[in-house]
N, C-alpha and C. Protein backbone atom coordinates (compact mmCIF):
# COMPACT_ATOMS: atom_id res chain seq x y z
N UNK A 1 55.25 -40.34 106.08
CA UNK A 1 55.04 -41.04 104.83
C UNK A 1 53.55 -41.07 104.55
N UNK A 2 52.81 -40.39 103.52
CA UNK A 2 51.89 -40.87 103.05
C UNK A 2 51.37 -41.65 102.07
N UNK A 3 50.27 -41.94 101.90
CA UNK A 3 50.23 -43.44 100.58
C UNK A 3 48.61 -42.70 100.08
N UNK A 4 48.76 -43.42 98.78
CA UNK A 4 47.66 -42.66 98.48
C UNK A 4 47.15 -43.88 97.12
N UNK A 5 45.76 -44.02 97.58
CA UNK A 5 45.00 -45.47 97.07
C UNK A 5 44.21 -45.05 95.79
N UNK A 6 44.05 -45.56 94.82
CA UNK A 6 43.04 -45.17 93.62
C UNK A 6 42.38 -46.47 93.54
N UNK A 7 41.05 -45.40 93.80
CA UNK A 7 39.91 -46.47 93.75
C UNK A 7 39.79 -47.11 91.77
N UNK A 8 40.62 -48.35 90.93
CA UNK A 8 40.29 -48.30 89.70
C UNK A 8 38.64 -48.66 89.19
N UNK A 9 38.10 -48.34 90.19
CA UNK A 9 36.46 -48.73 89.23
C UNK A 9 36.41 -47.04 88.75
N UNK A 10 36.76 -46.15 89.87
CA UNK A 10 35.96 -44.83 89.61
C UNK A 10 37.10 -43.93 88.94
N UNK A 11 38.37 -44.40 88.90
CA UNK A 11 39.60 -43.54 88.54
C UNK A 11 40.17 -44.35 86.90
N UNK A 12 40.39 -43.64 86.01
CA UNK A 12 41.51 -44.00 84.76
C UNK A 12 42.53 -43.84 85.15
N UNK A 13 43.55 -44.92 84.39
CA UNK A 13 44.87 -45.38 84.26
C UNK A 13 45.09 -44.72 83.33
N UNK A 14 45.95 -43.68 82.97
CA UNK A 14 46.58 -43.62 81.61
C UNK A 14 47.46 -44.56 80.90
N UNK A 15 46.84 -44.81 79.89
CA UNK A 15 48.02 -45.68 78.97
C UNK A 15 49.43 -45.82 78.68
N UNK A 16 49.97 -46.68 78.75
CA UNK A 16 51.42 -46.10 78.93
C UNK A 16 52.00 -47.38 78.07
N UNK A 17 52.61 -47.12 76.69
CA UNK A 17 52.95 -47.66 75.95
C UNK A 17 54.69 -47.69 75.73
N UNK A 18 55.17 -48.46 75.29
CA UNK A 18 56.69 -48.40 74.80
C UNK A 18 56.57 -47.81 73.60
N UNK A 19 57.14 -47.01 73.35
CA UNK A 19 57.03 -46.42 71.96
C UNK A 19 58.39 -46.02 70.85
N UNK A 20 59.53 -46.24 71.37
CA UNK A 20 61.16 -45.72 70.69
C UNK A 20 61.93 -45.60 71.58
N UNK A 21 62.79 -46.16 71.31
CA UNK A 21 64.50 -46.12 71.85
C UNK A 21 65.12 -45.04 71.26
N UNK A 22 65.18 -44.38 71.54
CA UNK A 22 65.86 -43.34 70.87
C UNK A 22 67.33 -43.17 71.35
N UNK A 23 68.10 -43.11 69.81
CA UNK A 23 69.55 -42.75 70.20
C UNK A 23 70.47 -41.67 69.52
N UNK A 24 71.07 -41.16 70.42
CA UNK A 24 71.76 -39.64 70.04
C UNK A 24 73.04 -40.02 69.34
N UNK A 25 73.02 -39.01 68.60
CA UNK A 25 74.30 -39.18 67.12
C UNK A 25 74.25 -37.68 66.41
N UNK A 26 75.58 -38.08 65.99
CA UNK A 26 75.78 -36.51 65.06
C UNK A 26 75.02 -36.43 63.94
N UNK A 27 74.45 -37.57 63.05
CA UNK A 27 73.85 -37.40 61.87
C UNK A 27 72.55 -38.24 61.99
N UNK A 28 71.61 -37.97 61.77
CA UNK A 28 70.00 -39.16 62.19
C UNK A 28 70.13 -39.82 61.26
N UNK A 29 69.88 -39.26 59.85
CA UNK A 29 69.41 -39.73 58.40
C UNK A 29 70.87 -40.89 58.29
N UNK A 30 71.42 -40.48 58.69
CA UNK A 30 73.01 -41.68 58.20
C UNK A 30 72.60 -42.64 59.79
N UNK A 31 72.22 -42.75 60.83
CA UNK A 31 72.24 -43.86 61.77
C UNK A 31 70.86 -44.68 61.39
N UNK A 32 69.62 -43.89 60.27
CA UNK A 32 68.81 -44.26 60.68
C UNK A 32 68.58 -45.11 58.87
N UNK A 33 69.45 -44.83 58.31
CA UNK A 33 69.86 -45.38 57.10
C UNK A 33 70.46 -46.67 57.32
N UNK A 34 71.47 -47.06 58.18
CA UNK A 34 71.90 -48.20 58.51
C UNK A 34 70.71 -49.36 59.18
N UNK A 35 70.12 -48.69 60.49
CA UNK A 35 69.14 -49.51 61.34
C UNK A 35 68.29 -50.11 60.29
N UNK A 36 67.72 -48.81 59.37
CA UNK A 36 66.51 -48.74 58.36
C UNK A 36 67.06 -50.10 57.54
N UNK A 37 67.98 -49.99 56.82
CA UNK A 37 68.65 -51.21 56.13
C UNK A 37 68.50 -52.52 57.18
N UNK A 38 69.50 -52.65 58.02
CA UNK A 38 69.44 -53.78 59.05
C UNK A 38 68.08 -54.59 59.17
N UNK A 39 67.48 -53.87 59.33
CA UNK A 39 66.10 -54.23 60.34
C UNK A 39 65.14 -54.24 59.29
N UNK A 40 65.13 -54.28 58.03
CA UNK A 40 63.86 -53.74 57.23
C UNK A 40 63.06 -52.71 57.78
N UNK A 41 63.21 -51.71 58.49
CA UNK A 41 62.07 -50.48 59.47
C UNK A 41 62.03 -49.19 58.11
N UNK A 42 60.45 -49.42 57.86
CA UNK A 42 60.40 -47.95 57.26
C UNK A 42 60.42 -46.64 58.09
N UNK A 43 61.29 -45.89 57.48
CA UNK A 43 61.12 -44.23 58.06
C UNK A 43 59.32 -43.73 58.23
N UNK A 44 59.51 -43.64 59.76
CA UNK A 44 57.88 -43.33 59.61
C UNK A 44 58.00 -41.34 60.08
N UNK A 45 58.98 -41.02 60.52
CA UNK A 45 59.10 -39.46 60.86
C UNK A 45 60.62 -39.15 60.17
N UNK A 46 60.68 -37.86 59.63
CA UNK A 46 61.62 -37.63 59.03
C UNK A 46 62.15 -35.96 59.51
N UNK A 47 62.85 -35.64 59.91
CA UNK A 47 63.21 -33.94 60.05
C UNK A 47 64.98 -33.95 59.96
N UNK A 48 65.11 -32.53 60.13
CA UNK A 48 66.84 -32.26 59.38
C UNK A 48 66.85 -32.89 61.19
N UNK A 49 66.76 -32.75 62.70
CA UNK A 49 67.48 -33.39 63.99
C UNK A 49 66.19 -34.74 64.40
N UNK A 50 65.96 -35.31 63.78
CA UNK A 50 65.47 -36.23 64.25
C UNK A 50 64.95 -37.17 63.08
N UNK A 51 65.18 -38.85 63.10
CA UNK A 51 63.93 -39.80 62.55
C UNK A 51 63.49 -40.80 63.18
N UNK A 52 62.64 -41.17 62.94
CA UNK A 52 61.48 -42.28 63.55
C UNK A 52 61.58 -43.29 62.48
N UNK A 53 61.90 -45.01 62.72
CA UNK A 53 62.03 -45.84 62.14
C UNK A 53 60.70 -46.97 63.14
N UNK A 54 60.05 -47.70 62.08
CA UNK A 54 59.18 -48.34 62.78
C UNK A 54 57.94 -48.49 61.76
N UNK A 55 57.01 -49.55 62.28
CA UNK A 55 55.35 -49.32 61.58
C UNK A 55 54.54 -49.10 62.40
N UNK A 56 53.86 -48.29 61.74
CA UNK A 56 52.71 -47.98 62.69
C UNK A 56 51.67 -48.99 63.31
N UNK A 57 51.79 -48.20 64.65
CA UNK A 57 51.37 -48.94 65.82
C UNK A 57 52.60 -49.96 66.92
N UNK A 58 53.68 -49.69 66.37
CA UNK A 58 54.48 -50.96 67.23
C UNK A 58 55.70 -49.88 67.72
N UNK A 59 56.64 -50.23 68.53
CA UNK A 59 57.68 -49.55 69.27
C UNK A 59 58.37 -49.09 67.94
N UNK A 60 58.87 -48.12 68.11
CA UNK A 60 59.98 -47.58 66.88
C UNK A 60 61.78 -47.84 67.29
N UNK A 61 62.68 -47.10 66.31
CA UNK A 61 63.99 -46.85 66.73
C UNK A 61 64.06 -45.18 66.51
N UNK A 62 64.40 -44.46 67.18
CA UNK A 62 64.64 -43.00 67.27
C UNK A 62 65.96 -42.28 67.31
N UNK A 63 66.34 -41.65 66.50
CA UNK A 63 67.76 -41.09 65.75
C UNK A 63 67.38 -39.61 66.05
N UNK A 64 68.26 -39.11 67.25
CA UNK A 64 68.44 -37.81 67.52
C UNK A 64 69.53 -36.77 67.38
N UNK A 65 69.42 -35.73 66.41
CA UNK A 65 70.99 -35.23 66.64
C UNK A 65 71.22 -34.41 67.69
N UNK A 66 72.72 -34.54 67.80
CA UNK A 66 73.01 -34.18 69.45
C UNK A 66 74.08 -33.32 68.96
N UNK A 67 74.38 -32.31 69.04
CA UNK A 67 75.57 -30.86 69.32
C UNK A 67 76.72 -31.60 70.18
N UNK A 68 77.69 -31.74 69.74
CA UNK A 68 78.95 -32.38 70.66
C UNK A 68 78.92 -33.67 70.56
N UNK A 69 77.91 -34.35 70.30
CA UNK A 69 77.91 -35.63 70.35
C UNK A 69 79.45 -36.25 70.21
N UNK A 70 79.25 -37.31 71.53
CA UNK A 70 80.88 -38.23 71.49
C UNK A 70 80.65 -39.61 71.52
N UNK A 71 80.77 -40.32 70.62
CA UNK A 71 80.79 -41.88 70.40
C UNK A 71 81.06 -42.13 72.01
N UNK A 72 80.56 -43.65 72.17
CA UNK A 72 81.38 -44.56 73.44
C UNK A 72 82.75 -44.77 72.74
N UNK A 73 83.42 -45.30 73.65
CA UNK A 73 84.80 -45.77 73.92
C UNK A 73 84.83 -47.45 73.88
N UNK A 74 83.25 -47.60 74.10
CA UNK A 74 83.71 -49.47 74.32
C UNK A 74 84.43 -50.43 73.48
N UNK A 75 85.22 -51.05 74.01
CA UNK A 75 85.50 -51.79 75.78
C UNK A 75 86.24 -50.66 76.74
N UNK A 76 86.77 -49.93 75.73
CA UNK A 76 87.70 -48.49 76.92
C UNK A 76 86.75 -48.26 77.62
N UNK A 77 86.55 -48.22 79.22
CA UNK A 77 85.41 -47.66 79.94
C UNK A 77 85.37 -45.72 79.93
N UNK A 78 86.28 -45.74 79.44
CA UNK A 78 86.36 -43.82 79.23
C UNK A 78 85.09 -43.32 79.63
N UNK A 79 84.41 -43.77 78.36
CA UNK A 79 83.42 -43.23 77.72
C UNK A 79 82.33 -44.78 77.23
N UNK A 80 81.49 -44.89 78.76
CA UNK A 80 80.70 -46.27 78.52
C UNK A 80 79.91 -46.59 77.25
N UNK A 81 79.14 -47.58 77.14
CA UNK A 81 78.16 -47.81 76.24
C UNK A 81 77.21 -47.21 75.86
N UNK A 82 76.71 -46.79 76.73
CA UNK A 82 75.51 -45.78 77.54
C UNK A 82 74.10 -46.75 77.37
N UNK A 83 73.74 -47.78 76.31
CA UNK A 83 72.78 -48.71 75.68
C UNK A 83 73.11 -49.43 75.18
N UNK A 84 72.18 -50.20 74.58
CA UNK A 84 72.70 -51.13 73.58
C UNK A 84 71.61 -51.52 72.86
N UNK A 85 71.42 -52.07 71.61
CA UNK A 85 70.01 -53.57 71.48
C UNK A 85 70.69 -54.96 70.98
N UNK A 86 69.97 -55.05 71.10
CA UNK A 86 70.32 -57.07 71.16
C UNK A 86 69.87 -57.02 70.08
N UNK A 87 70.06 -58.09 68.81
CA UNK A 87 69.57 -58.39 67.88
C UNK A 87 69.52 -60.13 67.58
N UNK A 88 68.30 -60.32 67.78
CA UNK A 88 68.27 -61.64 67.26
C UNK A 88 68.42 -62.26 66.06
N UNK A 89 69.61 -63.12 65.64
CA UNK A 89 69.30 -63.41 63.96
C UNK A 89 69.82 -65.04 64.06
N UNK A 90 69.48 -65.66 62.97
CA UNK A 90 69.72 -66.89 62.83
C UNK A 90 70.85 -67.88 62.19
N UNK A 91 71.98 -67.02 61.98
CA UNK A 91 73.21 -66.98 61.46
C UNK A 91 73.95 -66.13 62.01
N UNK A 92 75.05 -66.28 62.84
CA UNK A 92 75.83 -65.20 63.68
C UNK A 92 76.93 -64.75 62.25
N UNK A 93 77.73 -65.36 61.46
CA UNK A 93 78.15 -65.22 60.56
C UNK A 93 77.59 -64.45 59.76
N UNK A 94 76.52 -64.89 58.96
CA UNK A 94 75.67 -64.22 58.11
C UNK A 94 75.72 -62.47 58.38
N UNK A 95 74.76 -63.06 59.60
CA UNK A 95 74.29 -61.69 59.87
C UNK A 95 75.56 -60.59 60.18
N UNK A 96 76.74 -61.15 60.79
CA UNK A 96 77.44 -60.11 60.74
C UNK A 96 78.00 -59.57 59.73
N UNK A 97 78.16 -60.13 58.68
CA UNK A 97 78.92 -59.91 57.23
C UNK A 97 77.96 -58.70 56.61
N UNK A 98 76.47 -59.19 56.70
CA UNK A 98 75.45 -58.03 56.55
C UNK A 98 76.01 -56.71 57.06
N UNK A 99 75.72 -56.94 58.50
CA UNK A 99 76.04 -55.54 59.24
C UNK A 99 77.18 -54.65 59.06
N UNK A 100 78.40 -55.26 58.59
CA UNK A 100 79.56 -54.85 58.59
C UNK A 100 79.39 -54.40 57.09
N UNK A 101 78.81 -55.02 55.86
CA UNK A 101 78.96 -54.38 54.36
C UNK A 101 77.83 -52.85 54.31
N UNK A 102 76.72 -53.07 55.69
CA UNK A 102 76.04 -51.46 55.79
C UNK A 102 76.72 -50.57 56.45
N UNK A 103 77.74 -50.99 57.11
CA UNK A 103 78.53 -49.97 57.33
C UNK A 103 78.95 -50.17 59.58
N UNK A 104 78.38 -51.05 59.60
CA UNK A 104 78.75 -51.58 61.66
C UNK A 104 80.56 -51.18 60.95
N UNK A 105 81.24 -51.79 62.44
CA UNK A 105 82.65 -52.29 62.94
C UNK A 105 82.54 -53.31 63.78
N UNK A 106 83.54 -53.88 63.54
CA UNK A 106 83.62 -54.55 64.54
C UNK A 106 85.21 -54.64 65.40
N UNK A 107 84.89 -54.36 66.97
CA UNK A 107 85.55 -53.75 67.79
C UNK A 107 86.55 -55.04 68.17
N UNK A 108 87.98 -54.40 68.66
CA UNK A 108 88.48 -55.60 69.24
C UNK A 108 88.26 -56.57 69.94
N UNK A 109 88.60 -57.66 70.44
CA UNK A 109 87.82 -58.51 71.34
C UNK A 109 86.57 -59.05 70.96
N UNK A 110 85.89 -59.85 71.27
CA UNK A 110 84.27 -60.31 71.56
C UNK A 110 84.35 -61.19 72.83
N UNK A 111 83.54 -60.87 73.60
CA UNK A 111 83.39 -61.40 74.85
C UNK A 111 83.00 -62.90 74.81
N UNK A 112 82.23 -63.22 73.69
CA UNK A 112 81.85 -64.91 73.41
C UNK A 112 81.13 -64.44 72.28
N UNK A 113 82.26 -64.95 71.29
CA UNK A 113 81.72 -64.94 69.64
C UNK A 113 81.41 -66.45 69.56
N UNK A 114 81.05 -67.60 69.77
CA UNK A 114 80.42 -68.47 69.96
C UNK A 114 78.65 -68.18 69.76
N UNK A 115 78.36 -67.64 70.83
CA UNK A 115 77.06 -67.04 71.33
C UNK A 115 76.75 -65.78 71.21
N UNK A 116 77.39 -64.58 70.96
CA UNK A 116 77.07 -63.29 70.55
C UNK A 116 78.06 -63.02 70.24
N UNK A 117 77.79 -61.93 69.39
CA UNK A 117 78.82 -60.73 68.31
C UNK A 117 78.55 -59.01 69.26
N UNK A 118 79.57 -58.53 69.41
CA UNK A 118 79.28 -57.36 69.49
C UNK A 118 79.96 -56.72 68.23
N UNK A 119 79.29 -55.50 67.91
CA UNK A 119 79.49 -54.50 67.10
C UNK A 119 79.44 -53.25 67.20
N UNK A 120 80.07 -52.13 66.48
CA UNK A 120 79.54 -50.92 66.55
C UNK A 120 78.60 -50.36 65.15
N UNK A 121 77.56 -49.70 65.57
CA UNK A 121 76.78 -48.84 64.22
C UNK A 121 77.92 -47.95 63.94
N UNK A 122 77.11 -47.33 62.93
CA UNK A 122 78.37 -46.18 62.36
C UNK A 122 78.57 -44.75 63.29
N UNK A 123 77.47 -44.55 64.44
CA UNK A 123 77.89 -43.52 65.51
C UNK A 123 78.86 -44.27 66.92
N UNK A 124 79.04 -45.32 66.63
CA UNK A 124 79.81 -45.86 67.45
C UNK A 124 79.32 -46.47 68.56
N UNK A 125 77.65 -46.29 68.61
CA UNK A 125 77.23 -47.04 69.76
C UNK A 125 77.05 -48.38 69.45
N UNK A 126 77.75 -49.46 70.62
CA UNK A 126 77.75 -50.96 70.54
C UNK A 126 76.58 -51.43 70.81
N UNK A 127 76.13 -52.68 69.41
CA UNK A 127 74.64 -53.04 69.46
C UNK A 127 75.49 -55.03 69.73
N UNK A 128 74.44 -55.55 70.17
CA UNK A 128 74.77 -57.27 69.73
C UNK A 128 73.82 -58.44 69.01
N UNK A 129 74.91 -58.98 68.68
CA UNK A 129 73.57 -60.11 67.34
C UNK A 129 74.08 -61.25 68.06
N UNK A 130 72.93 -61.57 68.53
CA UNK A 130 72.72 -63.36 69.01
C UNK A 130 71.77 -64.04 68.54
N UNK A 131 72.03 -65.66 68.61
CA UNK A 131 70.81 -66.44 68.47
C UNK A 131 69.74 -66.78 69.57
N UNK A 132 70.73 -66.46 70.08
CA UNK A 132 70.11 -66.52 71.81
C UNK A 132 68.77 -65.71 71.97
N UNK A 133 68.63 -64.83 70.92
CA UNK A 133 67.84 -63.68 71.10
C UNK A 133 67.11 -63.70 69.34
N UNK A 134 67.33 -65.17 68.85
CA UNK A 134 65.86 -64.86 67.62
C UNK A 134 64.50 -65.45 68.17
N UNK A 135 64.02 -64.66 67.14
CA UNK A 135 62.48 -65.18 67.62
C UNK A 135 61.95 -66.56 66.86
């Protein structure tokens, strides 16, 4: 086993920032149309397999198209979640009525609709809206 020490007075750190979540789907412009809506996020990158949602300088959301792409299955474990994001909002009601008229689902079950909502976007990956999680 070797170990190996960096002296930081005489050596740089590279920067290492969070920068996009990026998530794979058959169509970008249609997943990134919904988030874009949801979230108020302007389109900051635009191409026919990829967009960048976000403002400059802060973490983005990233919409990739994927060849074959296959929705999750959740709650069916088939085909897991693979991710998720949490969404904080201040009306669990509200906010879901929002999400669902841009185009979410909402899946059988909720594990504790009390305290969180799960949903699906329109590629089928399950996101959740809690209060638990506003700012």
């Amino acid at each position: 086993m070797s170990t190996t020490t960096t002296n930081t007075a005489t050596a740089s750190v590279p920067a290492i920032r969070y920068a996009a979540v990026t998530f794979d789907c058959p169509d970008p412009a249609v997943l990134a149309r919904f988030y874009g809506e949801a979230l108020g996020l302007p389109v900051l990158h635009s191409g026919d397999d990829f967009v960048l949602l976000g403002r400059p300088g802060s973490p983005g959301l990233g919409f990739c198209r994927l060849a074959g792409y296959q929705r999750p299955t959740w709650p069916d474990p088939s085909r897991e979640k693979q991710a998720h994001l949490d969404l904080g909002v201040d009306d669990l009601d509200a906010a879901q009525a929002r999400l669902l008229a841009l185009g979410a689902v909402e899946p059988p079950g909720q594990p504790d609709p009390d305290r969180w909502r799960v949903l699906l976007d329109p590629a089928g990956h399950p996101f959740c809206i809690s209060t638990l999680a506003a700012s």
